[in-house]
PDB file of N, CA and C in Angstrom:
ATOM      1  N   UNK A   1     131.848  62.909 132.771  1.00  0.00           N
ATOM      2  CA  UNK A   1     132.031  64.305 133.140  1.00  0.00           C
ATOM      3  C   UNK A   1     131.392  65.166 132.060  1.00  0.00           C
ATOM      4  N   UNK A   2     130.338  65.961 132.483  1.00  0.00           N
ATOM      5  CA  UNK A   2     129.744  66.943 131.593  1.00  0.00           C
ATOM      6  C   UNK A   2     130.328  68.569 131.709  1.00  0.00           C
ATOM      7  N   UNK A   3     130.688  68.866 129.960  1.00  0.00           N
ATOM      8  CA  UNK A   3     131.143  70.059 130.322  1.00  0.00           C
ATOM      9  C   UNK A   3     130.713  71.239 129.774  1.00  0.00           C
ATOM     10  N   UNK A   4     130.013  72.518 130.944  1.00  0.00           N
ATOM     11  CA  UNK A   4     128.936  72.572 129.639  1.00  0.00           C
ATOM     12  C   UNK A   4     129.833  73.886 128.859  1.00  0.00           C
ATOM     13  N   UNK A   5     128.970  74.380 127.726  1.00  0.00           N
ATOM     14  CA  UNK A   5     128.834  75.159 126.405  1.00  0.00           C
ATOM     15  C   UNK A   5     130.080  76.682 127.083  1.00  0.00           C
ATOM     16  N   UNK A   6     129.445  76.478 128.054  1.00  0.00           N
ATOM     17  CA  UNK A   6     129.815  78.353 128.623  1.00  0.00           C
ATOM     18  C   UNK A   6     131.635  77.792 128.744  1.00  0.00           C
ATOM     19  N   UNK A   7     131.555  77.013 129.262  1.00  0.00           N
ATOM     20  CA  UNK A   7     133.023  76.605 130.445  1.00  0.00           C
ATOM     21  C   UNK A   7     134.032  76.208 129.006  1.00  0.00           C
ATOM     22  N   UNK A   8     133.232  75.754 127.956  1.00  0.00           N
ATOM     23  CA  UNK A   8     133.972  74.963 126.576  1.00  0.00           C
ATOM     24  C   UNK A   8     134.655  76.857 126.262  1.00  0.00           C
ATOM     25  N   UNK A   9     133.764  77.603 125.792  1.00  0.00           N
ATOM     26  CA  UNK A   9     133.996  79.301 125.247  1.00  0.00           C
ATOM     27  C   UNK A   9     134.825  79.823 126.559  1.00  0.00           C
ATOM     28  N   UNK A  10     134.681  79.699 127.328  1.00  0.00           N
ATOM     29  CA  UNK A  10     135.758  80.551 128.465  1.00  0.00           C
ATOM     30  C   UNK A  10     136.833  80.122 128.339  1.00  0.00           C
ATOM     31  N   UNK A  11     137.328  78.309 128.073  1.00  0.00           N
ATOM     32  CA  UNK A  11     138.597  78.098 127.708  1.00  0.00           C
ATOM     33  C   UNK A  11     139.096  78.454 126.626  1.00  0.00           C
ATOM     34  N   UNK A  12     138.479  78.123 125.581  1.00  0.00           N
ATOM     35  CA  UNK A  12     138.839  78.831 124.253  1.00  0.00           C
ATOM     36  C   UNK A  12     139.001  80.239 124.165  1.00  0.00           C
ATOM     37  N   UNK A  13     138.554  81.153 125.166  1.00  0.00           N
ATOM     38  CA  UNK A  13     139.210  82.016 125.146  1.00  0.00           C
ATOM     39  C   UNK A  13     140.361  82.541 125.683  1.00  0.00           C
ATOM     40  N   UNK A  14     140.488  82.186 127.109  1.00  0.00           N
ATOM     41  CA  UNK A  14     141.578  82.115 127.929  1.00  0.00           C
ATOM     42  C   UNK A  14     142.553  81.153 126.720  1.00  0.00           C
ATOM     43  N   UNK A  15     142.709  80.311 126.147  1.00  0.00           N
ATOM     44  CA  UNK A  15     143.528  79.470 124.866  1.00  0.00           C
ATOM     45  C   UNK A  15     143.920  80.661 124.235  1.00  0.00           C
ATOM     46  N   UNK A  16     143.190  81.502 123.382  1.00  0.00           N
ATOM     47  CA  UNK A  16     143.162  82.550 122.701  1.00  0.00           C
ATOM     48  C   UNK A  16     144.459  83.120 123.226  1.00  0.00           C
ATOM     49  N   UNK A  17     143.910  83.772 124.047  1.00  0.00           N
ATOM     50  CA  UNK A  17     144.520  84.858 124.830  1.00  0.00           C
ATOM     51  C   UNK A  17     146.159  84.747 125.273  1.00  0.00           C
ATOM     52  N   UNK A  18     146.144  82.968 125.759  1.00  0.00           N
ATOM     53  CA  UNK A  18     147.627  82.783 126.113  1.00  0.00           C
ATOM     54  C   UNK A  18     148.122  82.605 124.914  1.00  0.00           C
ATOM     55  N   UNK A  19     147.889  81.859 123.711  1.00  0.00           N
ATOM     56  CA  UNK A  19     148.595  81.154 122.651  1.00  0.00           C
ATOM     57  C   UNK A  19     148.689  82.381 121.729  1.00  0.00           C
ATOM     58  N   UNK A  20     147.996  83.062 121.253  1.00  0.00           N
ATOM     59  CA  UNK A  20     147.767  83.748 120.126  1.00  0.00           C
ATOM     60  C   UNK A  20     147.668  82.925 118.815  1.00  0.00           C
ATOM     61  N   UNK A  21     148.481  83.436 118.164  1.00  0.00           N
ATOM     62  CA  UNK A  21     148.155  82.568 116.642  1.00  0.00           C
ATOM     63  C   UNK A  21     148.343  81.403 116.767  1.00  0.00           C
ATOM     64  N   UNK A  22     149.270  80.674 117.859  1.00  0.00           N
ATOM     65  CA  UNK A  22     149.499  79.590 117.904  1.00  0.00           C
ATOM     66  C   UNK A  22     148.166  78.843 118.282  1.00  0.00           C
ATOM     67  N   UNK A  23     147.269  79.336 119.039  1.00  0.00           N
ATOM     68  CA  UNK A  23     146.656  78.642 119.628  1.00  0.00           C
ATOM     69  C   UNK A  23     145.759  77.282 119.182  1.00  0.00           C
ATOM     70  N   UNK A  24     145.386  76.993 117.762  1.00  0.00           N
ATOM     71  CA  UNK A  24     145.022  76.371 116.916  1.00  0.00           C
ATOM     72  C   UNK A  24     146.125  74.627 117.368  1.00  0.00           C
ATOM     73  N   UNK A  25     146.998  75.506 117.270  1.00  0.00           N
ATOM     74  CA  UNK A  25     148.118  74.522 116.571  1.00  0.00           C
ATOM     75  C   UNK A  25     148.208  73.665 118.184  1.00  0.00           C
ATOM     76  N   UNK A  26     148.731  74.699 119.184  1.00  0.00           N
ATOM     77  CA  UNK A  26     148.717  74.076 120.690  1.00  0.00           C
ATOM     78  C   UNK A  26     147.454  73.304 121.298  1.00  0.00           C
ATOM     79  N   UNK A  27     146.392  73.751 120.969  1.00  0.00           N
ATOM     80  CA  UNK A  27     144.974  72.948 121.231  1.00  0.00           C
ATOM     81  C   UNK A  27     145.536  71.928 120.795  1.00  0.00           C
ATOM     82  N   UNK A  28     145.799  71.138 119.328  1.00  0.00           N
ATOM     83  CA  UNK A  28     145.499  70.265 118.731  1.00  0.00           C
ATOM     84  C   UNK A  28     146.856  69.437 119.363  1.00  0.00           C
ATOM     85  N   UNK A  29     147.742  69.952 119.717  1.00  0.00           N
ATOM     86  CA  UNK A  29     149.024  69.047 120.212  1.00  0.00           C
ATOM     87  C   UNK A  29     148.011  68.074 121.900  1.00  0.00           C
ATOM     88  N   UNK A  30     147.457  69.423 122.757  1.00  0.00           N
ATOM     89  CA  UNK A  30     146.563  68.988 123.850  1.00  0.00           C
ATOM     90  C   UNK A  30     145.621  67.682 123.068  1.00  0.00           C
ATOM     91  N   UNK A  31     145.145  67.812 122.434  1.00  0.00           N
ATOM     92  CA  UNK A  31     144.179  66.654 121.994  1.00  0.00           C
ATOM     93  C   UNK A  31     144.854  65.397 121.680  1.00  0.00           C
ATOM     94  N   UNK A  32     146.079  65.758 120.778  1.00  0.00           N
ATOM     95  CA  UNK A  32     146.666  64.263 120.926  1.00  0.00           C
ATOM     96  C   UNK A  32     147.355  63.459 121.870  1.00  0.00           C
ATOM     97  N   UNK A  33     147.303  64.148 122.908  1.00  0.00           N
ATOM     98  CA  UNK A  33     148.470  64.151 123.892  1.00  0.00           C
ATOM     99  C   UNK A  33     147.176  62.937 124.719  1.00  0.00           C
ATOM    100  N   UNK A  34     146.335  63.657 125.018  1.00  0.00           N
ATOM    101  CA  UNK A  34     144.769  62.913 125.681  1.00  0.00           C
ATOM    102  C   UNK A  34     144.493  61.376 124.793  1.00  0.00           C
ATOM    103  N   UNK A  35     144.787  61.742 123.412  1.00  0.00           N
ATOM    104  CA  UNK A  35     144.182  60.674 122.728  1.00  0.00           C
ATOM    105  C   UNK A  35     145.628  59.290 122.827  1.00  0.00           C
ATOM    106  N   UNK A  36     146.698  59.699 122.757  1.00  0.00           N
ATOM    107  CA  UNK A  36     147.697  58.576 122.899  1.00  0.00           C
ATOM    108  C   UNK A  36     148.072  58.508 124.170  1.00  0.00           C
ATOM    109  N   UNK A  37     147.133  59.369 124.944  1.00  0.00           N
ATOM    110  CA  UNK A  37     146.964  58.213 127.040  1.00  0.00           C
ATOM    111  C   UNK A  37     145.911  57.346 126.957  1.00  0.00           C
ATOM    112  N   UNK A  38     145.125  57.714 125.806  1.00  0.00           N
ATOM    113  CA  UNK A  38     143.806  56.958 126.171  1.00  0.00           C
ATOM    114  C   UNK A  38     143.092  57.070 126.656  1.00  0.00           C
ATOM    115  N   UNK A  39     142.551  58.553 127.022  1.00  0.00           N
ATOM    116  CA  UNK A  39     141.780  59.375 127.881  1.00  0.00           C
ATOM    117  C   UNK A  39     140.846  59.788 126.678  1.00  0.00           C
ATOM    118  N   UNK A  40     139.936  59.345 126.339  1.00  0.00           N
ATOM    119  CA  UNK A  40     139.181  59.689 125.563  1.00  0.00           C
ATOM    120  C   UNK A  40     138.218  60.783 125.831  1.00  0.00           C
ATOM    121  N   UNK A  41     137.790  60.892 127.077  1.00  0.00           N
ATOM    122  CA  UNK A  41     136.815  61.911 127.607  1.00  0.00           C
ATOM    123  C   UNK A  41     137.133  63.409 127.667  1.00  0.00           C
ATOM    124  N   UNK A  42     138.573  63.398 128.198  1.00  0.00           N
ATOM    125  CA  UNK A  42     139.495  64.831 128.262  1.00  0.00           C
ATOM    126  C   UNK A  42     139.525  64.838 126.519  1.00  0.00           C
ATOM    127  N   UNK A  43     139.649  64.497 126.105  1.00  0.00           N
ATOM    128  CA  UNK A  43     140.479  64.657 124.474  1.00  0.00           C
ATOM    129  C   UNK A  43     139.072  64.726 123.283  1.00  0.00           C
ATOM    130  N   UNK A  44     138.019  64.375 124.259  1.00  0.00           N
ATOM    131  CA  UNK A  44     136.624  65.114 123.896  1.00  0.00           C
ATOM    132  C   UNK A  44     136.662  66.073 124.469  1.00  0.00           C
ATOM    133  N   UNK A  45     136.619  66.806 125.253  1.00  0.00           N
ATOM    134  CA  UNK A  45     136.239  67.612 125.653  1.00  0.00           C
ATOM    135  C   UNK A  45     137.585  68.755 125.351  1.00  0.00           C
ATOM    136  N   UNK A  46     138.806  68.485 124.737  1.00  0.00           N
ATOM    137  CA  UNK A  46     139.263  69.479 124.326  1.00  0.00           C
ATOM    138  C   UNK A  46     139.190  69.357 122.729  1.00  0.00           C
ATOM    139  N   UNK A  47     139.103  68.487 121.640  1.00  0.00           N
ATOM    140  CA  UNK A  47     138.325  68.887 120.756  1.00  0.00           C
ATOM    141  C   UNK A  47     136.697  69.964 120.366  1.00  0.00           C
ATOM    142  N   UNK A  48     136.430  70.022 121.679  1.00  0.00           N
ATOM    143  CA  UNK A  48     135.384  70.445 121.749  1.00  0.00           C
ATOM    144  C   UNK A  48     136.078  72.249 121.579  1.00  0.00           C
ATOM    145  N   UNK A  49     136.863  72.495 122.705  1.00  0.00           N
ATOM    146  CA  UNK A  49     137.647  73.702 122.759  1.00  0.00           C
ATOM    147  C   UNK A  49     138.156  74.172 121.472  1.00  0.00           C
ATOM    148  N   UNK A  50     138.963  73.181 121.291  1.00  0.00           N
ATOM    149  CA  UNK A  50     139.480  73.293 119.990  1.00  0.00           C
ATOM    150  C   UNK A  50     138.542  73.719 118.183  1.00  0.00           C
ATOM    151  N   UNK A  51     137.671  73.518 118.590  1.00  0.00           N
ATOM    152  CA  UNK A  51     136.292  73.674 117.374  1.00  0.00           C
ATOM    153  C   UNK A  51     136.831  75.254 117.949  1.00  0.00           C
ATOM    154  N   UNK A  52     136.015  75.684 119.253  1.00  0.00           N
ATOM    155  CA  UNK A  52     135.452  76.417 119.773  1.00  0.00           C
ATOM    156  C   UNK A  52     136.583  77.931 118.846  1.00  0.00           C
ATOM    157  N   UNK A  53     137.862  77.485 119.498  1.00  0.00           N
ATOM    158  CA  UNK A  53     139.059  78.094 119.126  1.00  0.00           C
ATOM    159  C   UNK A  53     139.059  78.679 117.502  1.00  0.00           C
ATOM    160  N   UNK A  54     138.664  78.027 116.678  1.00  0.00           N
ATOM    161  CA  UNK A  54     138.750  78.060 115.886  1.00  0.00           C
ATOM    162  C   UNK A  54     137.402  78.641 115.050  1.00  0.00           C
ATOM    163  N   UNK A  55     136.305  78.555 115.586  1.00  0.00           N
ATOM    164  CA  UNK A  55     135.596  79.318 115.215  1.00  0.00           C
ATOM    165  C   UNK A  55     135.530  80.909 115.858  1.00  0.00           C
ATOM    166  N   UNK A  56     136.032  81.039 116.696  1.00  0.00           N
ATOM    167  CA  UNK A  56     136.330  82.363 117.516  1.00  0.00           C
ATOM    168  C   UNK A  56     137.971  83.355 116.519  1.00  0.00           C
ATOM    169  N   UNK A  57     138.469  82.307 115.719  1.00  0.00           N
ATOM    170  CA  UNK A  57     139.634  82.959 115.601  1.00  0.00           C
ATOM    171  C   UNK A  57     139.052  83.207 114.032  1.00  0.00           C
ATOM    172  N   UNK A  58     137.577  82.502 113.062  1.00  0.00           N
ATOM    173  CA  UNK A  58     137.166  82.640 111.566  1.00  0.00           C
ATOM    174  C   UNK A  58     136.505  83.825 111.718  1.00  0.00           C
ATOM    175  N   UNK A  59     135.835  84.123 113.221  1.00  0.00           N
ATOM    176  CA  UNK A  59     135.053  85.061 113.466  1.00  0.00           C
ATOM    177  C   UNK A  59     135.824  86.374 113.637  1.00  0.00           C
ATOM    178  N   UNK A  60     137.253  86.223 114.504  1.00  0.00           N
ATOM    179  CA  UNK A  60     137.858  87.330 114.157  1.00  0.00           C
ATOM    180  C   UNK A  60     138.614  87.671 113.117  1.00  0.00           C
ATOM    181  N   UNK A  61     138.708  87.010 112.073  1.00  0.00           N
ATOM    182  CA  UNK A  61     139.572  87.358 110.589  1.00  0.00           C
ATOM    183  C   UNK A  61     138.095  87.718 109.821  1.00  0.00           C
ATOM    184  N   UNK A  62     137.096  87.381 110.096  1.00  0.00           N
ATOM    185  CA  UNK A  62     135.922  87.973 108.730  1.00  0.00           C
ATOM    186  C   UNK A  62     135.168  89.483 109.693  1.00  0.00           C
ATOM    187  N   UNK A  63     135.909  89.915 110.647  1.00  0.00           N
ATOM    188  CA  UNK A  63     135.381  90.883 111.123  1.00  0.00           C
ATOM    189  C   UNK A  63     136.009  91.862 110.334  1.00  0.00           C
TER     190      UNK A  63
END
């Protein structure tokens, strides 16, 4: 399953938006949750979010 660039930033923001500060912290619970089913592909592809998240949230503290 390919997921592309745009669809990775629309979740991370919609993430944003529901979690607030948490959102860092809740991504990363989602990733392990994928990684101890053994779903490696989902749990790529929300590490991926999870970057995403997190560079969206360095970008809004150095603004």
């Amino acid at each position: 399953m390919s997921v592309s660039d745009q669809d990775i930033l629309r979740q991370a923001n919609l993430w944003l938006n529901r979690h607030g500060d948490g959102a860092v912290v809740e991504a990363r619970k989602v990733v392990g949750g994928f990684q101890d089913a053994g779903d490696r592909d989902s749990a790529d592809v929300w590490l991926r979010i999870l970057l995403a998240v997190e560079t969206m949230r360095s970008a809004a503290y150095a603004a």
